[in-house]
C-alpha atoms as a PDB file:
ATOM      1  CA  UNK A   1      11.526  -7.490   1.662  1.00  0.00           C
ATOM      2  CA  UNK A   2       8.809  -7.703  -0.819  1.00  0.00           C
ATOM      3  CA  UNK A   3       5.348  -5.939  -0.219  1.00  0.00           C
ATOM      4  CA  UNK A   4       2.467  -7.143   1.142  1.00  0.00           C
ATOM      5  CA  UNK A   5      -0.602  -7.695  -1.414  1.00  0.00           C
ATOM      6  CA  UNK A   6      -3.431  -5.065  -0.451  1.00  0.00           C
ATOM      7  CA  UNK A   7      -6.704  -4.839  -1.554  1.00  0.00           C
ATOM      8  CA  UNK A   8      -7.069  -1.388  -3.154  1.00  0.00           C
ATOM      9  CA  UNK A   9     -10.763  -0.459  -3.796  1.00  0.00           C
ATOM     10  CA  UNK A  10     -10.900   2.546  -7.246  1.00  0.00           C
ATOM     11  CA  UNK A  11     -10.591   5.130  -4.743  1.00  0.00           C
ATOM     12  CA  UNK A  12      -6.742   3.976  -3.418  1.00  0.00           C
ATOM     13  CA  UNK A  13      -5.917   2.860  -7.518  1.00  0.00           C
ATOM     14  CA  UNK A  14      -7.156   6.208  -8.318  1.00  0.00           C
ATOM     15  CA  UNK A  15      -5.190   8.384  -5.597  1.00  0.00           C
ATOM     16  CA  UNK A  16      -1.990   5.583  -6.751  1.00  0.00           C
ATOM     17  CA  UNK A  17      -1.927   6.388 -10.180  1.00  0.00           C
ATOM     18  CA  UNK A  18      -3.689   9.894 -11.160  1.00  0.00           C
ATOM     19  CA  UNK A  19      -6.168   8.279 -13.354  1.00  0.00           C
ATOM     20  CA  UNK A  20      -9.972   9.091 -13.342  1.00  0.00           C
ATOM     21  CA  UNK A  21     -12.454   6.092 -13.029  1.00  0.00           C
ATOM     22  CA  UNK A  22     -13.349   6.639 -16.591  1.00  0.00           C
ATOM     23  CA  UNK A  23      -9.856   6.539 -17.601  1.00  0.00           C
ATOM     24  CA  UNK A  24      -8.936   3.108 -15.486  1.00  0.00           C
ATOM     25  CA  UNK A  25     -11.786   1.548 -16.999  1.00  0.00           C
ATOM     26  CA  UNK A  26     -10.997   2.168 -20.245  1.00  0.00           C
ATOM     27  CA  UNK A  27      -7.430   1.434 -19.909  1.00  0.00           C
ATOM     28  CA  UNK A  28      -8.699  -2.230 -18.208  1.00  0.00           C
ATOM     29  CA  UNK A  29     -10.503  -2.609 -21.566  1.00  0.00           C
ATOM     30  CA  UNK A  30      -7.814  -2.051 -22.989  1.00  0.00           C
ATOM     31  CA  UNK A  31      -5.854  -4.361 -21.522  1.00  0.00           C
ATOM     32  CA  UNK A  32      -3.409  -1.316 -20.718  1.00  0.00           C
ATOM     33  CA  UNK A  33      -4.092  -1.423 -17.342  1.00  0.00           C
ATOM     34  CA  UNK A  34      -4.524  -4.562 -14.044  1.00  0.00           C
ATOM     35  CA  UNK A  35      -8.227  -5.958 -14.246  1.00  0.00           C
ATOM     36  CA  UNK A  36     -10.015  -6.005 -11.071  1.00  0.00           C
ATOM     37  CA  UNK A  37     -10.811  -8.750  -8.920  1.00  0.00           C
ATOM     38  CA  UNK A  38     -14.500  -9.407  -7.371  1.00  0.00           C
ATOM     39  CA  UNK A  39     -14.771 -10.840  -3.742  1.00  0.00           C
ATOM     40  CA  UNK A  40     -15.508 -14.221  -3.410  1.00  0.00           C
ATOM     41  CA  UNK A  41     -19.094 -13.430  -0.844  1.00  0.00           C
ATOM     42  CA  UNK A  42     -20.701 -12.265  -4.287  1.00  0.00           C
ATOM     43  CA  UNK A  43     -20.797  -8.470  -3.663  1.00  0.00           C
ATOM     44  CA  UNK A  44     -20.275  -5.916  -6.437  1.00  0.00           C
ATOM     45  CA  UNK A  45     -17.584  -4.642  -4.919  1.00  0.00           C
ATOM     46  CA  UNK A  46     -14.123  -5.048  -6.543  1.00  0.00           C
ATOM     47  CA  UNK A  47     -10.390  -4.494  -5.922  1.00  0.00           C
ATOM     48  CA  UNK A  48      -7.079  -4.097  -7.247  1.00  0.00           C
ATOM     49  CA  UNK A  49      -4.312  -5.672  -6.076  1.00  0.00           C
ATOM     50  CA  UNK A  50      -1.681  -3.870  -5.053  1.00  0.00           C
ATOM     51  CA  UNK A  51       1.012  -5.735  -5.668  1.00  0.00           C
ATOM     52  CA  UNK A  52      -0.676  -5.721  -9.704  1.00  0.00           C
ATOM     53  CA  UNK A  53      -0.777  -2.014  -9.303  1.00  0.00           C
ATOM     54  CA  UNK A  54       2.833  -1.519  -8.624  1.00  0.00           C
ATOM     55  CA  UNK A  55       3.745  -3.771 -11.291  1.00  0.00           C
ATOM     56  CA  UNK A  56       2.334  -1.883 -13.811  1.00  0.00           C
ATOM     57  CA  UNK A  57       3.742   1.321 -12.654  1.00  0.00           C
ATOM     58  CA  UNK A  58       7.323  -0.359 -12.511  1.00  0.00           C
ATOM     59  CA  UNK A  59       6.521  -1.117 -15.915  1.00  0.00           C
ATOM     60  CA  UNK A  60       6.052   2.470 -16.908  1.00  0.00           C
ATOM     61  CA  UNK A  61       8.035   3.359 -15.425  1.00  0.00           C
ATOM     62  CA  UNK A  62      11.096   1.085 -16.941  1.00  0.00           C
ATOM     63  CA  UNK A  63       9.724   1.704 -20.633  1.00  0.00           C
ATOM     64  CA  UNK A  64      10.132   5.957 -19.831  1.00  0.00           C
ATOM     65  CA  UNK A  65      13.666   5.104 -18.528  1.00  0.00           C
ATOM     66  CA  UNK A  66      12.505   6.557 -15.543  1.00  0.00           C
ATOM     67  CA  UNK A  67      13.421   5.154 -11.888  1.00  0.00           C
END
């Protein structure tokens, strides 16, 4: 079954993945790391999605040959 896509807000992508703000951020400029995606009422606040999250880590996790 795959997962459902989630809205994670920086404080669930950085419990997820370790990373400080400043370090997600950079890695985003990067392009090292999922952008973020901005609500569609106009607000400032921004999300990951989940399902771009776990991608990534997959990712990391397949070029460490880890599992």
């Amino acid at each position: 079954m795959e997962d459902d896509v989630e809205f994670w807000r920086l404080e669930i992508v950085i419990a997820k993945t370790g990373y400080s703000k400043t370090e997600i951020y950079r890695r985003m400029k990067e392009g090292a790391f999922p952008r973020s995606h901005s609500y569609a009422d106009g607000t400032a606040k921004r999300f990951w999605l989940s399902t771009e999250v776990r991608a990534w880590q997959n990712e990391i996790l397949s070029r460490s040959g880890g599992t």
